[in-house]
Protein backbone atom coordinates (compact mmCIF):
# COMPACT_ATOMS: atom_id res chain seq x y z
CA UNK A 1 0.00 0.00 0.00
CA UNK A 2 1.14 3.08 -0.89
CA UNK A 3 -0.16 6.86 1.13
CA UNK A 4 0.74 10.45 -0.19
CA UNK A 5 -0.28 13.45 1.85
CA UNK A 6 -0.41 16.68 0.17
CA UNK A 7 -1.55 20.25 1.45
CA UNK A 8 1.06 21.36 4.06
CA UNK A 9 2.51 25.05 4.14
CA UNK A 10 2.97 28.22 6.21
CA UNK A 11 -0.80 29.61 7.46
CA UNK A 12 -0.84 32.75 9.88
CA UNK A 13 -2.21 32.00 13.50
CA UNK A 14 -6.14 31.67 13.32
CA UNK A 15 -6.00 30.75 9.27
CA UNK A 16 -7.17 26.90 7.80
CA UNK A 17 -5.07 24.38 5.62
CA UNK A 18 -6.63 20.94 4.31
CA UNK A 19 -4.51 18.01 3.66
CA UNK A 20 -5.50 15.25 2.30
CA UNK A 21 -3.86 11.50 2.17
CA UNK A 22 -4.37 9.70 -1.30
CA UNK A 23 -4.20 5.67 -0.48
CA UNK A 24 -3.37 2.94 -2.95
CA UNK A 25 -4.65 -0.23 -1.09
CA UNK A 26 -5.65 -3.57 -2.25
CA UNK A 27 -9.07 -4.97 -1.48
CA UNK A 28 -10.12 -4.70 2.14
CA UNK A 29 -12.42 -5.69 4.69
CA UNK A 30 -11.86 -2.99 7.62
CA UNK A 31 -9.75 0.38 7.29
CA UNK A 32 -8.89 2.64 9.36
CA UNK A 33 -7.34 6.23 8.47
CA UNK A 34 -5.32 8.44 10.84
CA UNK A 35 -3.74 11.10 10.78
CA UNK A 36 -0.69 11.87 13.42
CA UNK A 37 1.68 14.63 13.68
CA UNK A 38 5.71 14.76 15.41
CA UNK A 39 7.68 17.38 16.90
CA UNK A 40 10.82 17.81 16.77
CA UNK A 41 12.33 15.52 18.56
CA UNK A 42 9.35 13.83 19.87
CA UNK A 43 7.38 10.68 19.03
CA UNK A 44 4.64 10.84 16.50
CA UNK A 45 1.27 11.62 18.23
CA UNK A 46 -2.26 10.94 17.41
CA UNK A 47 -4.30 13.39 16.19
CA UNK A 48 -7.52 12.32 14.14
CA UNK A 49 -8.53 8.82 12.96
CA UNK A 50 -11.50 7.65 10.72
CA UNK A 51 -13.48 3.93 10.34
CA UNK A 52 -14.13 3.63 6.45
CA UNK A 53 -16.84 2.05 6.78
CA UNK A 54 -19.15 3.46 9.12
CA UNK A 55 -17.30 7.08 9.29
CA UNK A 56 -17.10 7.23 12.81
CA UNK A 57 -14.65 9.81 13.61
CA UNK A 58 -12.25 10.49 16.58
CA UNK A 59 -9.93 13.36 17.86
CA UNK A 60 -7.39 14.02 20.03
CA UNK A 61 -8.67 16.50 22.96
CA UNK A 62 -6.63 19.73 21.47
CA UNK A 63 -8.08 19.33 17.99
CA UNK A 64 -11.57 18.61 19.30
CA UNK A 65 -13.74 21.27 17.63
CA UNK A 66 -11.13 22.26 15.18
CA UNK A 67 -10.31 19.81 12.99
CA UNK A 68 -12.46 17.80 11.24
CA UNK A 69 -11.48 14.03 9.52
CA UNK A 70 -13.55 13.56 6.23
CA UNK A 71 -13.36 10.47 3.49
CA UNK A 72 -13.97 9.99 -0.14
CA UNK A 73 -16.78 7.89 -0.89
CA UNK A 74 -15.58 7.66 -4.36
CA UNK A 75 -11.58 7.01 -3.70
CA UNK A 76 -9.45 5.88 -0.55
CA UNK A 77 -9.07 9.52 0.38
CA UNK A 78 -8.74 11.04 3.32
CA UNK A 79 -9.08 14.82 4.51
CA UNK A 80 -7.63 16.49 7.53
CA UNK A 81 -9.65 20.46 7.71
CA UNK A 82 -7.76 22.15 9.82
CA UNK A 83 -9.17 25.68 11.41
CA UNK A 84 -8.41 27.73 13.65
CA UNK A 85 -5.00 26.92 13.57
CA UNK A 86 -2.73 27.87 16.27
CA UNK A 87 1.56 27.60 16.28
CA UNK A 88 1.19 24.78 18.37
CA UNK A 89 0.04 22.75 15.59
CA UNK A 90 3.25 23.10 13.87
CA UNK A 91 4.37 19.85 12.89
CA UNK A 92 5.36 17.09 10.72
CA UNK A 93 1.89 15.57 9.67
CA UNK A 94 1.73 11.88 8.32
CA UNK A 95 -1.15 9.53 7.66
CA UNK A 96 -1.04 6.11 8.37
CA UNK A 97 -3.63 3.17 7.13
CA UNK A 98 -4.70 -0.24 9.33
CA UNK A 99 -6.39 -2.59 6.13
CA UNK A 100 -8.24 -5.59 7.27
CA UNK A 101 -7.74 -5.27 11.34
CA UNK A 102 -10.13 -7.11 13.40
CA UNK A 103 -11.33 -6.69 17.20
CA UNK A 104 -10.79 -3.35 19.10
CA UNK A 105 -9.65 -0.48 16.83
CA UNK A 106 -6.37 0.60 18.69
CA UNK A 107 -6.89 4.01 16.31
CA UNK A 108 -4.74 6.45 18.23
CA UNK A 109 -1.56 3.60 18.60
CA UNK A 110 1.29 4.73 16.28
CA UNK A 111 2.89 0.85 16.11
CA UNK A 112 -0.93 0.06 15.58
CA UNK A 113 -1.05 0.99 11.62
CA UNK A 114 0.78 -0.66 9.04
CA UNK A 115 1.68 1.49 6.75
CA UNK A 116 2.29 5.54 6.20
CA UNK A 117 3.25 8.53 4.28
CA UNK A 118 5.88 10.42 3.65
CA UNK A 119 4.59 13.45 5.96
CA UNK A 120 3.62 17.08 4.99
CA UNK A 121 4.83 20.20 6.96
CA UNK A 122 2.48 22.58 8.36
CA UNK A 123 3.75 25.84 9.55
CA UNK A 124 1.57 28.46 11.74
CA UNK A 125 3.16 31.34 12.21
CA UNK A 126 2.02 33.77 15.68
C-alpha cells in the first residue's frame, strides 16, 4: 500500500489548511485512516482517525472542535480540515492506514497501523 499526503505550508495564527492523504490499497475488509503529527524531537502523536466504513470519527482532545477528519466515498481519500489553527500545531503531519484489522480499533496507537506517508509540513506562524 502506498499513502501520499499533500496540502502542508505556512498559514498565519487563526487561518485553515486541508490536507489530504491519497491511499493505494488492495481490497479490504476494515480500514482505518489516521492522521498523526511529530515534533521535533518527539514521538509521532495521534491526532484524528477515521473507520471507512461506518465514518465514525475520533480526535485528540486539542483538535476537538477544530479539525475535522472527512473520506472519499468515491476514492481511498482522506481529509484532515484544519481551522483555527494555532503555532502549536506546527508539525510534521503523516497519515497512516490499518487494512483488514479485526477486534478493538487501537486508532490512536502509532505501532498500531501498518503502513504511512511520507509526511507534509504545516507551519503556523504567531
Amino acid at each position: 500500500a502506498q499513502l501520499v499526503e499533500s496540502g502542508g505550508g505556512l498559514v498565519q495564527a487563526g487561518g485553515s489548511l486541508r490536507l489530504s492523504c491519497a491511499a493505494s490499497i488492495r481490497a479490504f475488509g476494515t480500514l482505518f485512516l489516521g492522521w498523526f503529527r511529530q515534533y521535533p524531537g518527539k514521538e509521532r502523536e495521534f491526532v484524528a482517525a477515521i473507520d471507512w466504513n461506518t465514518s465514525s470519527a475520533y480526535y485528540e482532545d486539542s483538535v476537538k472542535g477544530r479539525f475535522t477528519i472527512s473520506r472519499d466515498n468515491a476514492k481511498i481519500t482522506v481529509w484532515l480540515q484544519m481551522n483555527s489553527l494555532k503555532p502549536e500545531d506546527t508539525a510534521l503531519y503523516y497519515c497512516a492506514a490499518k487494512p483488514g484489522y479485526s477486534g478493538t480499533a487501537l486508532f490512536a496507537v502509532r505501532e498500531w497501523y501498518d503502513y504511512w506517508g511520507q509526511g507534509t509540513r504545516v507551519i503556523v506562524s504567531s
